[in-house]
PDB file of N, CA and C in Angstrom:
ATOM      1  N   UNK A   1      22.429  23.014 -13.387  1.00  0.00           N
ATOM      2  CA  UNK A   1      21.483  22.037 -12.866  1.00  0.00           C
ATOM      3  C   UNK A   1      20.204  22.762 -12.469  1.00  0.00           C
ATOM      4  N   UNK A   2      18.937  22.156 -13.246  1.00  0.00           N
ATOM      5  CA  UNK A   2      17.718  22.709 -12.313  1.00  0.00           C
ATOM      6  C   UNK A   2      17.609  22.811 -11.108  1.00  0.00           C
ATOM      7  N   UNK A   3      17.102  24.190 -10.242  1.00  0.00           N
ATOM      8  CA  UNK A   3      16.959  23.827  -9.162  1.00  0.00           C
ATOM      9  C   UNK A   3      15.044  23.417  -9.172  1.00  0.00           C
ATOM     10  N   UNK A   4      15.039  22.495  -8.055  1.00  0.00           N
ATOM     11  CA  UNK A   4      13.553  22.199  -7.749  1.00  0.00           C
ATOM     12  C   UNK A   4      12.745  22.949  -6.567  1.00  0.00           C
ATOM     13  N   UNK A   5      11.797  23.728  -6.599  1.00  0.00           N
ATOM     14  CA  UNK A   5      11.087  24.442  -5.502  1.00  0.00           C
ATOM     15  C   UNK A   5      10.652  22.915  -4.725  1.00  0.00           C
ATOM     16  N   UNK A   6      11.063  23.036  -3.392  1.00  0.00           N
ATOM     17  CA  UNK A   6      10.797  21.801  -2.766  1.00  0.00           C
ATOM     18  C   UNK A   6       9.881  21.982  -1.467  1.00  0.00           C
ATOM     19  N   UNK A   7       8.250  21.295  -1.524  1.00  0.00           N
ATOM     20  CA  UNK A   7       7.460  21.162  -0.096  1.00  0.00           C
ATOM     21  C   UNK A   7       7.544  20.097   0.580  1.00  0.00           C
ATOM     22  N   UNK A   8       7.275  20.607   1.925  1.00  0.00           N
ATOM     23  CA  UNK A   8       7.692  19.373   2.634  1.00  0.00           C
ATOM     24  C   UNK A   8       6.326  19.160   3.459  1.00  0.00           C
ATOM     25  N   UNK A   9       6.038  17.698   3.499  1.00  0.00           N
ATOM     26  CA  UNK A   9       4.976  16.708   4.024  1.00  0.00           C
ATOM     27  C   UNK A   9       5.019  15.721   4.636  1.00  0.00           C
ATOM     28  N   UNK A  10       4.536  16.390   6.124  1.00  0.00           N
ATOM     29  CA  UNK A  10       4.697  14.849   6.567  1.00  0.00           C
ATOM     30  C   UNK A  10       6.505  14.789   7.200  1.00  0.00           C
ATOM     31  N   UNK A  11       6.795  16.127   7.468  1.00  0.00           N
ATOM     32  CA  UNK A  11       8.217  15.997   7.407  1.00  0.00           C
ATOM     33  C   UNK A  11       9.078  15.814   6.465  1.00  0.00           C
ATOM     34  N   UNK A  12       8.665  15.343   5.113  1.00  0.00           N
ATOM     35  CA  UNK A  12       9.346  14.881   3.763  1.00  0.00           C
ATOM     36  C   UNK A  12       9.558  15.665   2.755  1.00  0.00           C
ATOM     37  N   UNK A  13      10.245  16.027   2.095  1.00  0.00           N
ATOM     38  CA  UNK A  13      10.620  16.679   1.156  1.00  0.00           C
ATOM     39  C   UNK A  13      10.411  16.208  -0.271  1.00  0.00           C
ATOM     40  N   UNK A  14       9.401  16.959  -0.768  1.00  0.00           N
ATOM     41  CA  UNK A  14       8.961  16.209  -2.083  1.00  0.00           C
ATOM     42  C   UNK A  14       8.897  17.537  -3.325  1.00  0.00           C
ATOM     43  N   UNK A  15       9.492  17.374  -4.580  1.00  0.00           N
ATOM     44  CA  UNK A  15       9.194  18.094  -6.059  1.00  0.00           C
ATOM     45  C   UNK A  15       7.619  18.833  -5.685  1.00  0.00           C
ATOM     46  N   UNK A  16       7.890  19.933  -6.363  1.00  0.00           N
ATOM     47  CA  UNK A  16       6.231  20.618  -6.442  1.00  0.00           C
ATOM     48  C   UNK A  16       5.518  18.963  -7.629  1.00  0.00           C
ATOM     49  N   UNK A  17       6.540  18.611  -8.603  1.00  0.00           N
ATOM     50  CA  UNK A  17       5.417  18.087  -9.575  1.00  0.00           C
ATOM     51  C   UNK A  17       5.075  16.492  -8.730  1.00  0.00           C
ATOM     52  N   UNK A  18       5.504  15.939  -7.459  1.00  0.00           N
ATOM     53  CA  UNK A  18       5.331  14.742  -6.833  1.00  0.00           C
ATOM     54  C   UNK A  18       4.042  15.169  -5.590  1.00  0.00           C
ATOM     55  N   UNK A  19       3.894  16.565  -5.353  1.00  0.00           N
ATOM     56  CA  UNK A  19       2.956  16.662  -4.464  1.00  0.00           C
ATOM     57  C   UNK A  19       1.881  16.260  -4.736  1.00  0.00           C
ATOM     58  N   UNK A  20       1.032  16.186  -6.156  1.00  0.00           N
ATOM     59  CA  UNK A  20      -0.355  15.609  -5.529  1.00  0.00           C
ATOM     60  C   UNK A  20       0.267  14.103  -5.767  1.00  0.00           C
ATOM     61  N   UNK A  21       0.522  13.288  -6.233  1.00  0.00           N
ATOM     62  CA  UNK A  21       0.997  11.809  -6.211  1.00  0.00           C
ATOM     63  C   UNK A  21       0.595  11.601  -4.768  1.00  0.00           C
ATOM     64  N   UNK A  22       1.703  12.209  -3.717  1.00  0.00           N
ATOM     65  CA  UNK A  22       1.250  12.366  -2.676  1.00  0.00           C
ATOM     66  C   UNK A  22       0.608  12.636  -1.804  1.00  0.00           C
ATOM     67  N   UNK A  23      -0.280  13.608  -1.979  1.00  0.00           N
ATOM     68  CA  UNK A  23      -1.323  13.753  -1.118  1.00  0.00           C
ATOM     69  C   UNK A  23      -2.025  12.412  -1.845  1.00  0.00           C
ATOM     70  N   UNK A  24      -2.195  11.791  -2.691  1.00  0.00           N
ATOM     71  CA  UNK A  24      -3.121  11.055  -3.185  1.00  0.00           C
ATOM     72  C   UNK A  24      -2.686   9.447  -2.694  1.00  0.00           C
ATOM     73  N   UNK A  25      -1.673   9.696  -1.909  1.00  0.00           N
ATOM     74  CA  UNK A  25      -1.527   8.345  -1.519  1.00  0.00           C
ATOM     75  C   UNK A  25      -1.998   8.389   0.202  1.00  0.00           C
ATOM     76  N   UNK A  26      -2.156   9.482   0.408  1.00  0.00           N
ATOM     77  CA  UNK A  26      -2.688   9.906   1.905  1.00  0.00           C
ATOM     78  C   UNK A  26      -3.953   9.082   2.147  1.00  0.00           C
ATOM     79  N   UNK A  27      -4.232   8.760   1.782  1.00  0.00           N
ATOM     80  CA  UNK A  27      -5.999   7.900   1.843  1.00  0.00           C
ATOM     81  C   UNK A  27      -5.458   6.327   2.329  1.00  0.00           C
ATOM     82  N   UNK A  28      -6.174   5.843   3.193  1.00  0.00           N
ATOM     83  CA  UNK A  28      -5.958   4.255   3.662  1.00  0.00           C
ATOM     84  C   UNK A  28      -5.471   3.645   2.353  1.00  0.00           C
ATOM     85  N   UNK A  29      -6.488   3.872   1.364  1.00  0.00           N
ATOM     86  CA  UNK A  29      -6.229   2.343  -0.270  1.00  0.00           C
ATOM     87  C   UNK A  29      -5.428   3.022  -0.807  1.00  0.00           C
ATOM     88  N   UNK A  30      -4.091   3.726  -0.476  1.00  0.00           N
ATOM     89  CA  UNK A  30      -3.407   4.424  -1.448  1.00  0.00           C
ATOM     90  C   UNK A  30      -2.184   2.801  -2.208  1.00  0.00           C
ATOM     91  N   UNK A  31      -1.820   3.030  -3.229  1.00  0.00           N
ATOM     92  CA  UNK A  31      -1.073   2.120  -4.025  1.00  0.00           C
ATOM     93  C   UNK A  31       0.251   2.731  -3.327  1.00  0.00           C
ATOM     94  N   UNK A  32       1.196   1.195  -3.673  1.00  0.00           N
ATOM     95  CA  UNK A  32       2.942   1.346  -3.649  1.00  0.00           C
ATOM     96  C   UNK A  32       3.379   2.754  -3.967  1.00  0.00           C
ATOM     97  N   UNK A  33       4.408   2.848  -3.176  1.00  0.00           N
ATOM     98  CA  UNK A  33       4.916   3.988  -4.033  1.00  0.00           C
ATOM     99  C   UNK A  33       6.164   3.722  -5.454  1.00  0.00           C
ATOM    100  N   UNK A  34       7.052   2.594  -4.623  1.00  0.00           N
ATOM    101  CA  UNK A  34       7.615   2.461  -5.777  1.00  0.00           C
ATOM    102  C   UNK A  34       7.696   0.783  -6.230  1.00  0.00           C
ATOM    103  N   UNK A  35       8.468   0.411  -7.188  1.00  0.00           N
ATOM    104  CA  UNK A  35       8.053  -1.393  -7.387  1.00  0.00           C
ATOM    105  C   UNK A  35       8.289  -1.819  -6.504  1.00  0.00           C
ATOM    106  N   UNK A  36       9.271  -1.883  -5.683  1.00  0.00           N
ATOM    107  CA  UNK A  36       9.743  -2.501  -4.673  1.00  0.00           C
ATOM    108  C   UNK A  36       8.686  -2.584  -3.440  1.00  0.00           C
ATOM    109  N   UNK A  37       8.259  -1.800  -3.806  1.00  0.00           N
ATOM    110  CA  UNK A  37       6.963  -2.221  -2.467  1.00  0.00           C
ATOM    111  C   UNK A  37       6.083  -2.802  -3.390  1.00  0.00           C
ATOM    112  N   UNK A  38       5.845  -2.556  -4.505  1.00  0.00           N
ATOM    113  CA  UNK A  38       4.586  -3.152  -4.509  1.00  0.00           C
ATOM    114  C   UNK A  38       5.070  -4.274  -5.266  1.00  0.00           C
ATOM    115  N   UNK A  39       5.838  -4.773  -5.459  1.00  0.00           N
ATOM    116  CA  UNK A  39       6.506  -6.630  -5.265  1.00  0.00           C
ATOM    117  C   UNK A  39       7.956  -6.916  -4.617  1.00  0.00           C
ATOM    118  N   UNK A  40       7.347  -6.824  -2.867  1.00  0.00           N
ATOM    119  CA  UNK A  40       8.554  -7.196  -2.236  1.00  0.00           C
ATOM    120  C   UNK A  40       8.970  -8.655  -2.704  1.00  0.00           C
ATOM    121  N   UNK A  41      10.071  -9.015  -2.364  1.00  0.00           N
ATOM    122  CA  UNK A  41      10.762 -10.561  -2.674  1.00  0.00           C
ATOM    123  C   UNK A  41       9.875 -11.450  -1.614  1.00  0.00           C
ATOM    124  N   UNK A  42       9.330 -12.560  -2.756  1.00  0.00           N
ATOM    125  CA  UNK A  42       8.228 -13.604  -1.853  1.00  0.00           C
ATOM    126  C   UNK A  42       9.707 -14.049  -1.275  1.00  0.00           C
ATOM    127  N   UNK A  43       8.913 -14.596   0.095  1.00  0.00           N
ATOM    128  CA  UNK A  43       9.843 -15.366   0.769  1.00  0.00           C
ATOM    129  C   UNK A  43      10.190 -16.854   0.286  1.00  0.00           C
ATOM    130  N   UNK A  44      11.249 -17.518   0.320  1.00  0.00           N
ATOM    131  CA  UNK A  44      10.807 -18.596  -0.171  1.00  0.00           C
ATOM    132  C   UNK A  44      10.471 -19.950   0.583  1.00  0.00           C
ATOM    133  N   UNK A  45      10.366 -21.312  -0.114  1.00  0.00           N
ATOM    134  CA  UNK A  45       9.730 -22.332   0.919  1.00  0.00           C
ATOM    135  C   UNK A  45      10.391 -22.099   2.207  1.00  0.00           C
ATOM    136  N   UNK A  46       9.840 -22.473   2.769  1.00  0.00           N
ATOM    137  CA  UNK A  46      10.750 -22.881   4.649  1.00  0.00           C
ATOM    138  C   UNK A  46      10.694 -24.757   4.310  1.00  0.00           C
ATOM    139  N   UNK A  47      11.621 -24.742   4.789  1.00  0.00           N
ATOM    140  CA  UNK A  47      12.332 -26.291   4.919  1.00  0.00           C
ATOM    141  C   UNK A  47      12.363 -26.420   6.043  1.00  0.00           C
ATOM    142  N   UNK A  48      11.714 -27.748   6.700  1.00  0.00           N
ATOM    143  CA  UNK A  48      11.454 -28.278   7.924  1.00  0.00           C
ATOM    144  C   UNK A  48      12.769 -27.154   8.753  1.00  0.00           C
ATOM    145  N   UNK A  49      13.731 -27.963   8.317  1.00  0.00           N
ATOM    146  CA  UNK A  49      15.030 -27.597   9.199  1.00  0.00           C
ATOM    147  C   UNK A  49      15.675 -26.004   8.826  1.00  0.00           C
ATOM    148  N   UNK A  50      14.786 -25.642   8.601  1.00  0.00           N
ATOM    149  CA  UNK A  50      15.219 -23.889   8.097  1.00  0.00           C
ATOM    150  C   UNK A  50      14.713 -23.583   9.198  1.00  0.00           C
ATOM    151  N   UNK A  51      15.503 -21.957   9.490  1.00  0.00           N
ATOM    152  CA  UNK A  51      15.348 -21.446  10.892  1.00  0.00           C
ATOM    153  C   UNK A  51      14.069 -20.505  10.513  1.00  0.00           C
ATOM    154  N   UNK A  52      14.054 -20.466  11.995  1.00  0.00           N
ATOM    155  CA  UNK A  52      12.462 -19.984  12.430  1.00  0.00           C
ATOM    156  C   UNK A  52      12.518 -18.327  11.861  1.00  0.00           C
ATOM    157  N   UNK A  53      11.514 -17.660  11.174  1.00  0.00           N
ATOM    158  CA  UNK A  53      11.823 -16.026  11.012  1.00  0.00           C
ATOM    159  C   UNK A  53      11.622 -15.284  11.966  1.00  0.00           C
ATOM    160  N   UNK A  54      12.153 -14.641  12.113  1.00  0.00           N
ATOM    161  CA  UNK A  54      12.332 -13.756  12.900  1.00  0.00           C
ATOM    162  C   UNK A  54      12.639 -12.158  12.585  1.00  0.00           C
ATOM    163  N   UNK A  55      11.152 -11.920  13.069  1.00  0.00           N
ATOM    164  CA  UNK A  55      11.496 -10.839  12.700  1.00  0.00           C
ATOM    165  C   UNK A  55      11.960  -9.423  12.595  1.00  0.00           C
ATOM    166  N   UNK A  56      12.856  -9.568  13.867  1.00  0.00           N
ATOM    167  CA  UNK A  56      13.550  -8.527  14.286  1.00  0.00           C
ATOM    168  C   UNK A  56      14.847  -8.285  13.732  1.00  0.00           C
ATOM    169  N   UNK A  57      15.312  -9.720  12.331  1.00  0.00           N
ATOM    170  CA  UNK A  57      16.136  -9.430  11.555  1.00  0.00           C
ATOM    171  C   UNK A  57      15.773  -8.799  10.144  1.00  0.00           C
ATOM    172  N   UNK A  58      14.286  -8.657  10.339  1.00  0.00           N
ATOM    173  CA  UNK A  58      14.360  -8.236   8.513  1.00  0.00           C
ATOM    174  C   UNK A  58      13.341  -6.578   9.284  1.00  0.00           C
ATOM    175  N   UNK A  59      13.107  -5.732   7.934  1.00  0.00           N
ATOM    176  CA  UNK A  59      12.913  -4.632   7.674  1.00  0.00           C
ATOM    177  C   UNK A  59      11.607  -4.849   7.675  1.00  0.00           C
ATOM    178  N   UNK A  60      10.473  -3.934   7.725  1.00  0.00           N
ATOM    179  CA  UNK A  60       8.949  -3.872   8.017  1.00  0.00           C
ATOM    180  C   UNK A  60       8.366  -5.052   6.967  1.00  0.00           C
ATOM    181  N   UNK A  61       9.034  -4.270   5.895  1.00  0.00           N
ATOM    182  CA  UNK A  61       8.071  -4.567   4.630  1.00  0.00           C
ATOM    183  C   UNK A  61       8.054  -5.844   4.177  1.00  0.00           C
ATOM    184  N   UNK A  62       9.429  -6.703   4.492  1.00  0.00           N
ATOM    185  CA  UNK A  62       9.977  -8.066   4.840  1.00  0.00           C
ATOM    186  C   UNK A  62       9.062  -8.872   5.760  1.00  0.00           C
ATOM    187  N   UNK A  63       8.722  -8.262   6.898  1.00  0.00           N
ATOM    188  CA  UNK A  63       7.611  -8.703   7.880  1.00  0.00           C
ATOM    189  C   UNK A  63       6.366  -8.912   7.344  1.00  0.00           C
ATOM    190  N   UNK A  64       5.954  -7.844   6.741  1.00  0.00           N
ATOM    191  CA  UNK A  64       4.498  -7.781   6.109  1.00  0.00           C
ATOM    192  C   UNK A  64       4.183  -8.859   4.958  1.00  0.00           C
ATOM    193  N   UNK A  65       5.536  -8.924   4.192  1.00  0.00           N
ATOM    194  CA  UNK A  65       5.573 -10.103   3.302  1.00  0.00           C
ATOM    195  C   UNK A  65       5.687 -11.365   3.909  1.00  0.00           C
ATOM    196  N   UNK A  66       6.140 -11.354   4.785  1.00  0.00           N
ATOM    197  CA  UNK A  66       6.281 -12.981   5.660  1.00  0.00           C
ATOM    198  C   UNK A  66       4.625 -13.176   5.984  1.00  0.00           C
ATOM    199  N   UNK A  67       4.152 -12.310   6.913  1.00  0.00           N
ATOM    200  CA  UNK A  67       2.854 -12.545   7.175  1.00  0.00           C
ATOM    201  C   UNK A  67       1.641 -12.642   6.262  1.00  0.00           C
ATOM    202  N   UNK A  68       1.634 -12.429   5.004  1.00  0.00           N
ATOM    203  CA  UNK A  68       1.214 -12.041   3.456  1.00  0.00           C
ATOM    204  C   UNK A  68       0.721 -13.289   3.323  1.00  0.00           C
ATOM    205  N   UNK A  69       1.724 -14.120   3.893  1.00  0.00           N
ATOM    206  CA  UNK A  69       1.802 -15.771   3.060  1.00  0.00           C
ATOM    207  C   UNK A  69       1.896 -16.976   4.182  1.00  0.00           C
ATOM    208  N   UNK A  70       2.084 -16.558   5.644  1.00  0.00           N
ATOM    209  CA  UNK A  70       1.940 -17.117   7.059  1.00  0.00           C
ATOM    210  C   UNK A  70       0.525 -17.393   7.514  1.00  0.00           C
ATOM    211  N   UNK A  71       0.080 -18.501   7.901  1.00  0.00           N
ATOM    212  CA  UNK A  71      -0.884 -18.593   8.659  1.00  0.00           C
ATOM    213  C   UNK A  71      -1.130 -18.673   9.855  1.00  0.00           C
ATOM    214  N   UNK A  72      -2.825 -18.291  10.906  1.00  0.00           N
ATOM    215  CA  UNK A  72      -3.011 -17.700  11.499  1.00  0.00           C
ATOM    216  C   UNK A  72      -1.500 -18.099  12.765  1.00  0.00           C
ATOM    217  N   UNK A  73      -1.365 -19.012  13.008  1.00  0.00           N
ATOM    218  CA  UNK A  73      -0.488 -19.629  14.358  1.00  0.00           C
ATOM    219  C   UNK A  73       0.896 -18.852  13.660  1.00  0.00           C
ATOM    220  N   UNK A  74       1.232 -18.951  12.438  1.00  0.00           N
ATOM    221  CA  UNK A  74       2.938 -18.385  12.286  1.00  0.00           C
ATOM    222  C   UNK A  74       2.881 -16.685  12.529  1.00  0.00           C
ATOM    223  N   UNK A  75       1.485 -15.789  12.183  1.00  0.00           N
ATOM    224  CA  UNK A  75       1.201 -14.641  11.880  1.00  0.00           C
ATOM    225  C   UNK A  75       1.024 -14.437  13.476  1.00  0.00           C
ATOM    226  N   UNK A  76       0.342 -15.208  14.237  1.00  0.00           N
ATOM    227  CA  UNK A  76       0.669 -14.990  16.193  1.00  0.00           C
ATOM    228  C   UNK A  76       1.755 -15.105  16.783  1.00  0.00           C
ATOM    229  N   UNK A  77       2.761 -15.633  15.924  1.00  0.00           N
ATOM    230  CA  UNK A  77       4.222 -15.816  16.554  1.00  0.00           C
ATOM    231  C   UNK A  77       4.615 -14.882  16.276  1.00  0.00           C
ATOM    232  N   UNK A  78       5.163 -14.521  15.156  1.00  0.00           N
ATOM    233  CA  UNK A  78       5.823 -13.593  14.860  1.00  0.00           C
ATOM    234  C   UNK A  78       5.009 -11.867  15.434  1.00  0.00           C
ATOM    235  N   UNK A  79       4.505 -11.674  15.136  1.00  0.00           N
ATOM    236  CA  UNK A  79       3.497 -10.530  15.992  1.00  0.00           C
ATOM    237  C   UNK A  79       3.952 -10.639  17.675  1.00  0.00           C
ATOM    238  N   UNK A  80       3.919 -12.013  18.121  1.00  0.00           N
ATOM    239  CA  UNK A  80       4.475 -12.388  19.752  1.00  0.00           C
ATOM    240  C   UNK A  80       5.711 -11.556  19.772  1.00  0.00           C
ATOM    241  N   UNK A  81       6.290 -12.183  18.928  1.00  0.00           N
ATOM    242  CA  UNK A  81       7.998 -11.937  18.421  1.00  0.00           C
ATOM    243  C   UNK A  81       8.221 -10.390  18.274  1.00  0.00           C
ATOM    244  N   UNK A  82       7.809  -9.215  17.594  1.00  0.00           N
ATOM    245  CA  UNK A  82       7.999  -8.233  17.519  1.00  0.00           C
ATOM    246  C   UNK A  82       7.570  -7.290  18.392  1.00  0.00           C
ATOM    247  N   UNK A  83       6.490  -8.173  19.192  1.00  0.00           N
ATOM    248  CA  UNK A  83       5.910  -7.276  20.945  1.00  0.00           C
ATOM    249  C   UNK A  83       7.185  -7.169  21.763  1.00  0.00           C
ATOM    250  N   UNK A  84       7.602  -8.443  21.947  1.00  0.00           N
ATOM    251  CA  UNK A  84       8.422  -8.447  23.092  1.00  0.00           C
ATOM    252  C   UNK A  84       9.718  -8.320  22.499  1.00  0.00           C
ATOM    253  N   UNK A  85      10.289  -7.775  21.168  1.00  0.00           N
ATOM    254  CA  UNK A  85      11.407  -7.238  20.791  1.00  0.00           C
ATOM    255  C   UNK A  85      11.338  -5.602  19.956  1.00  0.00           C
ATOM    256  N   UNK A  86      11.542  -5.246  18.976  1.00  0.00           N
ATOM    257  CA  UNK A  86      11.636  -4.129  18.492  1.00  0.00           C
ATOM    258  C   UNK A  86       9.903  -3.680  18.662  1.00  0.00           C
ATOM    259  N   UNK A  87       8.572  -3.986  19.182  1.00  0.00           N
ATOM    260  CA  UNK A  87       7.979  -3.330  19.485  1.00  0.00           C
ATOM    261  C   UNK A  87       7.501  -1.773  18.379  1.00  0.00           C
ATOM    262  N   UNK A  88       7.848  -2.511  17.021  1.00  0.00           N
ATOM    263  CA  UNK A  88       7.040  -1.806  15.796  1.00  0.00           C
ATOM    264  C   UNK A  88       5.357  -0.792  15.593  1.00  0.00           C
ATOM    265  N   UNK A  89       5.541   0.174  15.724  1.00  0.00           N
ATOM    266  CA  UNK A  89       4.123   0.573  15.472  1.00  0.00           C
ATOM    267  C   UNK A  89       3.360  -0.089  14.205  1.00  0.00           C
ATOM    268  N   UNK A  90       4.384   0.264  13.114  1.00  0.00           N
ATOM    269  CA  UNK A  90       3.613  -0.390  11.681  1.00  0.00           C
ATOM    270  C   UNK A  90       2.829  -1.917  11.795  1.00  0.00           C
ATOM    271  N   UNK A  91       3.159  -2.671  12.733  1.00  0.00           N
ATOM    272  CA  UNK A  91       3.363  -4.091  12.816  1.00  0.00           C
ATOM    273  C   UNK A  91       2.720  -4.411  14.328  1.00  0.00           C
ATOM    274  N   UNK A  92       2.957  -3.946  15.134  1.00  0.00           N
ATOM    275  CA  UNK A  92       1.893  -4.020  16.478  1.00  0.00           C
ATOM    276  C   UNK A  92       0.537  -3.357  16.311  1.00  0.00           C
ATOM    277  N   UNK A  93       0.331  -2.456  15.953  1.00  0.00           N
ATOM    278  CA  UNK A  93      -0.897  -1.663  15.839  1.00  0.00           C
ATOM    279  C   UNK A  93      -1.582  -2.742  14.896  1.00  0.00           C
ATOM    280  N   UNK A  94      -1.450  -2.911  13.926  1.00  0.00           N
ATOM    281  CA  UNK A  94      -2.121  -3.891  12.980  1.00  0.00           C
ATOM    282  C   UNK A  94      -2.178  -5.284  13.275  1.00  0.00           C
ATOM    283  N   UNK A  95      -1.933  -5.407  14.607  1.00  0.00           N
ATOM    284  CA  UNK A  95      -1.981  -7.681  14.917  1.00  0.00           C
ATOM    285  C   UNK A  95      -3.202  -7.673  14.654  1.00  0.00           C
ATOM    286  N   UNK A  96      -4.503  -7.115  14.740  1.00  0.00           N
ATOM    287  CA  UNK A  96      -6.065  -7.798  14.446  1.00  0.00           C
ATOM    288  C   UNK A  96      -5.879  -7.840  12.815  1.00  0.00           C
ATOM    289  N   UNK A  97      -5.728  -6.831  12.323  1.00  0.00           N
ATOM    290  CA  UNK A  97      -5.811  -6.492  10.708  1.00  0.00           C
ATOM    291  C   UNK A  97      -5.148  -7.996  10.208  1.00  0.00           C
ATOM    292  N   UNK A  98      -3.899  -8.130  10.545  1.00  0.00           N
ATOM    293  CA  UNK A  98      -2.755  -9.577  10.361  1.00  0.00           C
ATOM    294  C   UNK A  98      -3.345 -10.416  10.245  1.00  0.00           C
ATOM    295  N   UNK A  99      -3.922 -10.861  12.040  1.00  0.00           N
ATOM    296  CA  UNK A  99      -4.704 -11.967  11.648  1.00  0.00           C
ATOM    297  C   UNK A  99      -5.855 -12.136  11.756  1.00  0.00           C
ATOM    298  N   UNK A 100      -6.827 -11.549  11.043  1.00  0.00           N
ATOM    299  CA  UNK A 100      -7.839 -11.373  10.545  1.00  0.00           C
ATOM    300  C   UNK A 100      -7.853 -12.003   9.037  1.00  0.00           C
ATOM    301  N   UNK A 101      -6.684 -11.398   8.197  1.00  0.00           N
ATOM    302  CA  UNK A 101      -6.317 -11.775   7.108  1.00  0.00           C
ATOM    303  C   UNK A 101      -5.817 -13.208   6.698  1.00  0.00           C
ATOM    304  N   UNK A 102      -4.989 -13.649   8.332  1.00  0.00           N
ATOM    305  CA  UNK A 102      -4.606 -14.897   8.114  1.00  0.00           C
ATOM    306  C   UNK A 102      -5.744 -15.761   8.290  1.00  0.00           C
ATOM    307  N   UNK A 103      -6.623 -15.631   9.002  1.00  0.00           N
ATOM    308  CA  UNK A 103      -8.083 -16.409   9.121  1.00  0.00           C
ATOM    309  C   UNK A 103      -8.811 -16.415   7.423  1.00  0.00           C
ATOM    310  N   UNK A 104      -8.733 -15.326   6.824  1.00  0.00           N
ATOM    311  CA  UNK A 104      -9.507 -15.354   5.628  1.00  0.00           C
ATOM    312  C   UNK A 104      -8.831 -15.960   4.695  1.00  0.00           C
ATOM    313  N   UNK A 105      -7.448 -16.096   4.719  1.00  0.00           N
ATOM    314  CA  UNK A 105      -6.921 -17.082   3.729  1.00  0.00           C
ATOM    315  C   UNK A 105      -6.969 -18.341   4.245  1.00  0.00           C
ATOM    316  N   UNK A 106      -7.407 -18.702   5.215  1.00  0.00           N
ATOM    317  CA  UNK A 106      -6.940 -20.047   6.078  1.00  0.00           C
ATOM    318  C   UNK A 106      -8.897 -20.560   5.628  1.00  0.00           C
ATOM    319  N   UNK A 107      -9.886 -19.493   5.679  1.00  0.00           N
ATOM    320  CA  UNK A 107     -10.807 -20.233   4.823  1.00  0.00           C
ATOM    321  C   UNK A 107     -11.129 -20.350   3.270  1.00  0.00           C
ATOM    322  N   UNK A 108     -10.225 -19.681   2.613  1.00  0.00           N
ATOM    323  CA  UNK A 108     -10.346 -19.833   1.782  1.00  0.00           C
ATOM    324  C   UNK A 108     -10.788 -18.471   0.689  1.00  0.00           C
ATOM    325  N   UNK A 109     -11.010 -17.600   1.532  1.00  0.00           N
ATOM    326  CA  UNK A 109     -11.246 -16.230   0.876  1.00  0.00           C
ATOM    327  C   UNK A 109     -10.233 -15.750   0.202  1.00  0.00           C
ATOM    328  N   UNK A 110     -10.415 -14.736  -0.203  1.00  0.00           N
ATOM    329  CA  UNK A 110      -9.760 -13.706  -1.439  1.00  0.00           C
ATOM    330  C   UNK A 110      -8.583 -12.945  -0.140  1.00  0.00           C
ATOM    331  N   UNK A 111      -7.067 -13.567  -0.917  1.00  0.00           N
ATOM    332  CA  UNK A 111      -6.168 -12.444  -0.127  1.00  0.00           C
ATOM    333  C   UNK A 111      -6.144 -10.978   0.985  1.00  0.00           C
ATOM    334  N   UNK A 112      -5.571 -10.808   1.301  1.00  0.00           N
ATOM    335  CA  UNK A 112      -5.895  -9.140   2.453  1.00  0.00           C
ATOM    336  C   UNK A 112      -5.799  -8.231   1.312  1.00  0.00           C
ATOM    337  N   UNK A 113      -6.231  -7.217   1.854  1.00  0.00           N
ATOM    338  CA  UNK A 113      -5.782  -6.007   1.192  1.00  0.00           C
ATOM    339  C   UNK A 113      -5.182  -4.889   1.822  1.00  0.00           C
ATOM    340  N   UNK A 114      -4.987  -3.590   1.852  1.00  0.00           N
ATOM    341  CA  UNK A 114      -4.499  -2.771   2.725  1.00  0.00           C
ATOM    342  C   UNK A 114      -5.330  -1.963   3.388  1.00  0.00           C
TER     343      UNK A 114
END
């Protein structure tokens, strides 16, 4: 079996041939790393009587997709919701960015970006 000379970034352990990939995703506009991020599963309709999300049952990226497609009042709840429970950096630090975004789809502008 090859062995791989392995650097580590960021705490992470990455192939010499994945290091610049990585440093190149170091920049704010860096792209997905793999498909799965960059097409999490849309959520689907909510039905009156479907339960409320919550998001201290799903995983970040689950969150980010809920809020993706939530407007401004569901994108203040849930943000409410993750203050006063798991208390997320990825996801607290960014409530203006959130809904900022939810305001620009709510007039009609061009989607968020990262």
């Amino acid at each position: 079996m090859t062995e791989h000379k392995m650097r580590v970034i960021d705490g992470v352990r990455y192939r010499d041939e994945d290091v610049p990939r990585v440093r190149a995703r170091a920049g704010a506009q860096a792209g997905p790393l793999t498909t799965a991020h960059a097409d999490p599963p849309a959520p689907g309709p909510q039905e009156p009587d479907s339960p409320v999300f919550d998001p201290s049952e799903h995983v970040v990226l689950q969150v980010i997709a809920h809020l993706a497609e939530a407007d401004e009042d569901e994108t203040a709840r849930v943000l409410d919701a993750e203050e006063q429970g798991e208390k997320r950096k990825s996801l607290v630090e960014r409530r203006e960015e959130f809904l900022a975004e939810a305001r620009q789809r709510a007039a009609g502008g061009p989607g968020g970006g990262g």
